[in-house]
PDB file of N, CA and C in Angstrom:
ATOM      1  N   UNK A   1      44.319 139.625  69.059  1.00  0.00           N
ATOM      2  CA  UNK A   1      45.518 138.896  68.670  1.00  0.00           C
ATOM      3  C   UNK A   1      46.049 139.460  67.360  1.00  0.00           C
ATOM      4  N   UNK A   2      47.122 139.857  67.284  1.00  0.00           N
ATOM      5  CA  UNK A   2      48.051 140.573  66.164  1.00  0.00           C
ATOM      6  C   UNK A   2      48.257 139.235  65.320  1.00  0.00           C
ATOM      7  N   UNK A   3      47.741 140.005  64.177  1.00  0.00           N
ATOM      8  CA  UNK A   3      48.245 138.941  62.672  1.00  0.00           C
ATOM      9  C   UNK A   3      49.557 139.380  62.193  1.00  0.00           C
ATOM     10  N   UNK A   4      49.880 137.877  61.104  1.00  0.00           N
ATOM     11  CA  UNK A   4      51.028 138.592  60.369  1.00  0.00           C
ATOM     12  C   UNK A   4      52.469 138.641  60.762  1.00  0.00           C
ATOM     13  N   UNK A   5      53.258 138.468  60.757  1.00  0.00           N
ATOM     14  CA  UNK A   5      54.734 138.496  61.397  1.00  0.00           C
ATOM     15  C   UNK A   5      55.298 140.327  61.357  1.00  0.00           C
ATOM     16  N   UNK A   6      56.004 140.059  62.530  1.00  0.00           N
ATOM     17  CA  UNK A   6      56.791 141.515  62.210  1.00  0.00           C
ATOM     18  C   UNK A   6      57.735 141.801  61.795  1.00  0.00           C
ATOM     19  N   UNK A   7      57.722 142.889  61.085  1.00  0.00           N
ATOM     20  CA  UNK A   7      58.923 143.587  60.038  1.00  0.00           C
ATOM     21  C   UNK A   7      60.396 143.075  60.596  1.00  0.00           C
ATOM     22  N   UNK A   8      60.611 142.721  61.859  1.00  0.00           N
ATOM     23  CA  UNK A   8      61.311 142.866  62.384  1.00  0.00           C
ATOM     24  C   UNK A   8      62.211 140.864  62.284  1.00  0.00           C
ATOM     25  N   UNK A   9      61.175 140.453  62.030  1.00  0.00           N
ATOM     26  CA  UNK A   9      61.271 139.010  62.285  1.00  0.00           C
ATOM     27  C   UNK A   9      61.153 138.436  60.973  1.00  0.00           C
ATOM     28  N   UNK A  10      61.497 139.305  59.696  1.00  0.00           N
ATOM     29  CA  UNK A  10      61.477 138.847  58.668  1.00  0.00           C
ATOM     30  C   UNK A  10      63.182 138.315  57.740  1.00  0.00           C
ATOM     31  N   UNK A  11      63.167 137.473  56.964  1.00  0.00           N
ATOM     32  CA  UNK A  11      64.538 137.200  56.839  1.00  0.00           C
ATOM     33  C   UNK A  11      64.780 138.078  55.976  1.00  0.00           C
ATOM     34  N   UNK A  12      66.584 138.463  56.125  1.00  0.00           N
ATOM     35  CA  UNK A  12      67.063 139.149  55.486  1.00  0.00           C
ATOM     36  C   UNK A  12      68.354 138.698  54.544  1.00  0.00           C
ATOM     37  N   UNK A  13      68.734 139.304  53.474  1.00  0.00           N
ATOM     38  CA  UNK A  13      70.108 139.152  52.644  1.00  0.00           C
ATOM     39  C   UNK A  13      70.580 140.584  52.876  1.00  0.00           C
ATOM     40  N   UNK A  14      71.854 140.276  51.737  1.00  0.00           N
ATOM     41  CA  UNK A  14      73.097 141.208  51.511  1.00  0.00           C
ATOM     42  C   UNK A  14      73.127 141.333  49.875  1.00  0.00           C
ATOM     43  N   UNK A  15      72.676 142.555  49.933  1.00  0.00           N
ATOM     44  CA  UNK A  15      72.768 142.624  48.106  1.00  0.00           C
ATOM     45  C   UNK A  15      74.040 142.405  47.423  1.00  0.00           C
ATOM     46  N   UNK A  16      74.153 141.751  46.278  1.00  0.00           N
ATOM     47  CA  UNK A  16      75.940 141.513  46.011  1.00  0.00           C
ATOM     48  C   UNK A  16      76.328 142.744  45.252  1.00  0.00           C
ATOM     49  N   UNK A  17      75.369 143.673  44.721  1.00  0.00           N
ATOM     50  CA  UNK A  17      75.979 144.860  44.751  1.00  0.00           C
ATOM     51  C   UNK A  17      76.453 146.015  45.446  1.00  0.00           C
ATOM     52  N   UNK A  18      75.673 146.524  46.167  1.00  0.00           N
ATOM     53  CA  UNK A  18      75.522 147.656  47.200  1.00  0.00           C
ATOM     54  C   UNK A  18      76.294 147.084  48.646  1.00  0.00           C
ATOM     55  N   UNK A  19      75.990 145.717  49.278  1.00  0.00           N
ATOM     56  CA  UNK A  19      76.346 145.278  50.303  1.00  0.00           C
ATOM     57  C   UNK A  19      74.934 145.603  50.952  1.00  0.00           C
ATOM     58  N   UNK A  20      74.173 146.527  51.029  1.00  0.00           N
ATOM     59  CA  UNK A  20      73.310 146.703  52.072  1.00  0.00           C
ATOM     60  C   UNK A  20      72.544 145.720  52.108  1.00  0.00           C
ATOM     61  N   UNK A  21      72.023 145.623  53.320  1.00  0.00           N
ATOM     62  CA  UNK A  21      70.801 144.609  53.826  1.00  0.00           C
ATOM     63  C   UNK A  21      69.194 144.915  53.247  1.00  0.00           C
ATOM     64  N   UNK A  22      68.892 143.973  52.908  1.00  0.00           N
ATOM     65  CA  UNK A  22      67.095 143.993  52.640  1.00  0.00           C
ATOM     66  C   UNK A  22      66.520 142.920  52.942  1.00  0.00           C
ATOM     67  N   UNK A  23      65.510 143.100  53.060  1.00  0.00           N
ATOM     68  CA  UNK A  23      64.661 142.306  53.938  1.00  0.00           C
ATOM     69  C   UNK A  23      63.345 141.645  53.072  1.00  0.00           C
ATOM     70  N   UNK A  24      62.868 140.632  53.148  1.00  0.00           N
ATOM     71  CA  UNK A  24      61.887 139.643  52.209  1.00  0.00           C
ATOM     72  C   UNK A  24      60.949 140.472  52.486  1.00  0.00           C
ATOM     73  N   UNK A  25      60.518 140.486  50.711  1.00  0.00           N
ATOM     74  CA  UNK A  25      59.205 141.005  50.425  1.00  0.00           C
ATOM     75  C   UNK A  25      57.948 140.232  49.963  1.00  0.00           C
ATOM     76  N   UNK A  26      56.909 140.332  49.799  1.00  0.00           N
ATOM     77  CA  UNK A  26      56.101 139.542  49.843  1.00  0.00           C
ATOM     78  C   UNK A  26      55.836 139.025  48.329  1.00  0.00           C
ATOM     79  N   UNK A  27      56.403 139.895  47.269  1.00  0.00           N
ATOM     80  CA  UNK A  27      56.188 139.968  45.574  1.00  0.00           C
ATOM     81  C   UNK A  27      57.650 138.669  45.532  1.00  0.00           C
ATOM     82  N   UNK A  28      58.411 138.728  46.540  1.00  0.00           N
ATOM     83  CA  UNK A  28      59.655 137.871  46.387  1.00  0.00           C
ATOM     84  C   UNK A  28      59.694 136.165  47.296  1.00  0.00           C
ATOM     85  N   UNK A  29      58.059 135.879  47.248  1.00  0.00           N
ATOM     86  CA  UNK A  29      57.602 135.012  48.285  1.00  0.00           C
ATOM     87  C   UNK A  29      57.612 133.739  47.514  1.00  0.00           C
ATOM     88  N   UNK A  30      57.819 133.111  46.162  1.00  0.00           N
ATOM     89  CA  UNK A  30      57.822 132.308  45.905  1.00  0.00           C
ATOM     90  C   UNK A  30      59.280 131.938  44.767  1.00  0.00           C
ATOM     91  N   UNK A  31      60.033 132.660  44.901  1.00  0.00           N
ATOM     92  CA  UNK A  31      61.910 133.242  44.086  1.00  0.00           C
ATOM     93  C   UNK A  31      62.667 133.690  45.400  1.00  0.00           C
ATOM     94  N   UNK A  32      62.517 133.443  46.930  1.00  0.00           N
ATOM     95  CA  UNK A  32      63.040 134.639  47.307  1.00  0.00           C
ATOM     96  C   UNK A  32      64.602 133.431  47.055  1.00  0.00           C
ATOM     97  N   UNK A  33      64.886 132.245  47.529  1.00  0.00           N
ATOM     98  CA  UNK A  33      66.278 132.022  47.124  1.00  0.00           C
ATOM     99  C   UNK A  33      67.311 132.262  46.296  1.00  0.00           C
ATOM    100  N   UNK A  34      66.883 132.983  45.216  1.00  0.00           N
ATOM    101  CA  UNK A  34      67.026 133.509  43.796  1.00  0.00           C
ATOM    102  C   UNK A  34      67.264 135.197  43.946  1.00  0.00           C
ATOM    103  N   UNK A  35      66.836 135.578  44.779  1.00  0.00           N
ATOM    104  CA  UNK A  35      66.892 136.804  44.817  1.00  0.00           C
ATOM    105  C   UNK A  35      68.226 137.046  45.356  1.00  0.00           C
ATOM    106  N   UNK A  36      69.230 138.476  44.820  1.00  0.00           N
ATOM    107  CA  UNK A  36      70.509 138.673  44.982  1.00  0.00           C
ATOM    108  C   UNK A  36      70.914 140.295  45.146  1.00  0.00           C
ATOM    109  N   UNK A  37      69.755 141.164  44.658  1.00  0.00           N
ATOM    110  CA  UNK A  37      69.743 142.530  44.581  1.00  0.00           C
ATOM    111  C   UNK A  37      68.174 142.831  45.035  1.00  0.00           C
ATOM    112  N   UNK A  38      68.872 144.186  45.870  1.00  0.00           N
ATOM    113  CA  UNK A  38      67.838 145.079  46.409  1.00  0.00           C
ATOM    114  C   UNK A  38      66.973 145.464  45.747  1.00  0.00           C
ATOM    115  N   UNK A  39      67.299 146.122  44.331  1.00  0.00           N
ATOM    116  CA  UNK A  39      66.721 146.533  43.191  1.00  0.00           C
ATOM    117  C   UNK A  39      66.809 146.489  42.144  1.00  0.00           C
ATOM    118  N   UNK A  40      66.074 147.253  41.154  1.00  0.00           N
ATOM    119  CA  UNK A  40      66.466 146.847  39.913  1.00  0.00           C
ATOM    120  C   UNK A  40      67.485 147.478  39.548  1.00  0.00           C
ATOM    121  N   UNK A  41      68.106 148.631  40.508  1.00  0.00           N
ATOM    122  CA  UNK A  41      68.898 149.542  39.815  1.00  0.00           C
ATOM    123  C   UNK A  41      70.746 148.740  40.078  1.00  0.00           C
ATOM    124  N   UNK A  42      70.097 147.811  41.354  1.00  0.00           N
ATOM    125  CA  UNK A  42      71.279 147.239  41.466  1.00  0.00           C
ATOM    126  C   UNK A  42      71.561 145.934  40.448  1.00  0.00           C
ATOM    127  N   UNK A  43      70.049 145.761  40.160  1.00  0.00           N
ATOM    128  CA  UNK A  43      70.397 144.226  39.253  1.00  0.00           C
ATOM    129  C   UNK A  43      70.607 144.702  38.155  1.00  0.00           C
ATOM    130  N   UNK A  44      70.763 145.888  37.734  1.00  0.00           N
ATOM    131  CA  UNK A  44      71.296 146.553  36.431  1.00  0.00           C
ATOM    132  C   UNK A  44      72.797 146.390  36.024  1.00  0.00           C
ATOM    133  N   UNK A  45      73.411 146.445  37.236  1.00  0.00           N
ATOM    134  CA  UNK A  45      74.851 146.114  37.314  1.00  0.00           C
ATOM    135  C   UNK A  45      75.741 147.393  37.990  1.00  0.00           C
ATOM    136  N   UNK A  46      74.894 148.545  38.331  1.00  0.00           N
ATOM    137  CA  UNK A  46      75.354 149.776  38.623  1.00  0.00           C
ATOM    138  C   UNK A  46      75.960 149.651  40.118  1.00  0.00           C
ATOM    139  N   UNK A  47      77.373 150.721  39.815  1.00  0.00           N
ATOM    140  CA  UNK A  47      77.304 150.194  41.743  1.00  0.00           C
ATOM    141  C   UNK A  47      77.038 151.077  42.550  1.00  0.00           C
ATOM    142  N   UNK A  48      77.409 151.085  43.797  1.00  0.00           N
ATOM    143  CA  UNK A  48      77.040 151.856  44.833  1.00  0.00           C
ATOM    144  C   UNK A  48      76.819 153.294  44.772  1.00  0.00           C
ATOM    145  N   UNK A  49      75.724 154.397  44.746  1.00  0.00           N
ATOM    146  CA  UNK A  49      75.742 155.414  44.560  1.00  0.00           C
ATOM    147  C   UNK A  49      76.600 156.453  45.170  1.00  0.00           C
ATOM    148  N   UNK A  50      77.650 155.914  46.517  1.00  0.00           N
ATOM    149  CA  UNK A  50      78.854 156.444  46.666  1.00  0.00           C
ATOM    150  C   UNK A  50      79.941 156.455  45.618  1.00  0.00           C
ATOM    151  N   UNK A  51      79.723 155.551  44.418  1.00  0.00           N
ATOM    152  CA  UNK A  51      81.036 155.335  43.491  1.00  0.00           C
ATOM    153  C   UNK A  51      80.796 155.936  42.374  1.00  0.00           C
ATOM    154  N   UNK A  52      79.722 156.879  41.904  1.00  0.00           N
ATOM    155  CA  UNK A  52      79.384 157.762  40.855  1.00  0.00           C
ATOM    156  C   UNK A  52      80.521 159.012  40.702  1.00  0.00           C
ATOM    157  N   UNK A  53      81.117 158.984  39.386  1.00  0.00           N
ATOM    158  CA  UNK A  53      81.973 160.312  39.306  1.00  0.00           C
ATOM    159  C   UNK A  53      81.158 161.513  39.431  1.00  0.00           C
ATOM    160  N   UNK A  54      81.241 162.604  40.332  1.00  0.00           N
ATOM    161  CA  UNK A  54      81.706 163.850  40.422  1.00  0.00           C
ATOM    162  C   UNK A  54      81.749 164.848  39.667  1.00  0.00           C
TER     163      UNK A  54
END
């Protein structure tokens, strides 16, 4: 019998920076309502690495 839930069946958000999707982590298991960014680079305030000047 398989433990554990699958990757697949885990809840997900929308970062309010980037837009992309991420998915609950286990370090984010007792804050995850609180959680709003993928990373730290997004909770930095930086935006999308498509919008970097050239």
């Amino acid at each position: 019998m398989p433990r554990g839930v699958k990757k697949s069946d885990l809840p997900q958000k929308t970062c309010a920076t980037c837009g992309k999707p991420f998915v609950w982590r286990k370090k984010w298991e007792k804050v995850w309502d609180e959680v709003r960014y993928c990373s730290d680079r997004c909770r930095a305030g930086r935006g999308p690495i498509s919008s970097k000047k050239q």
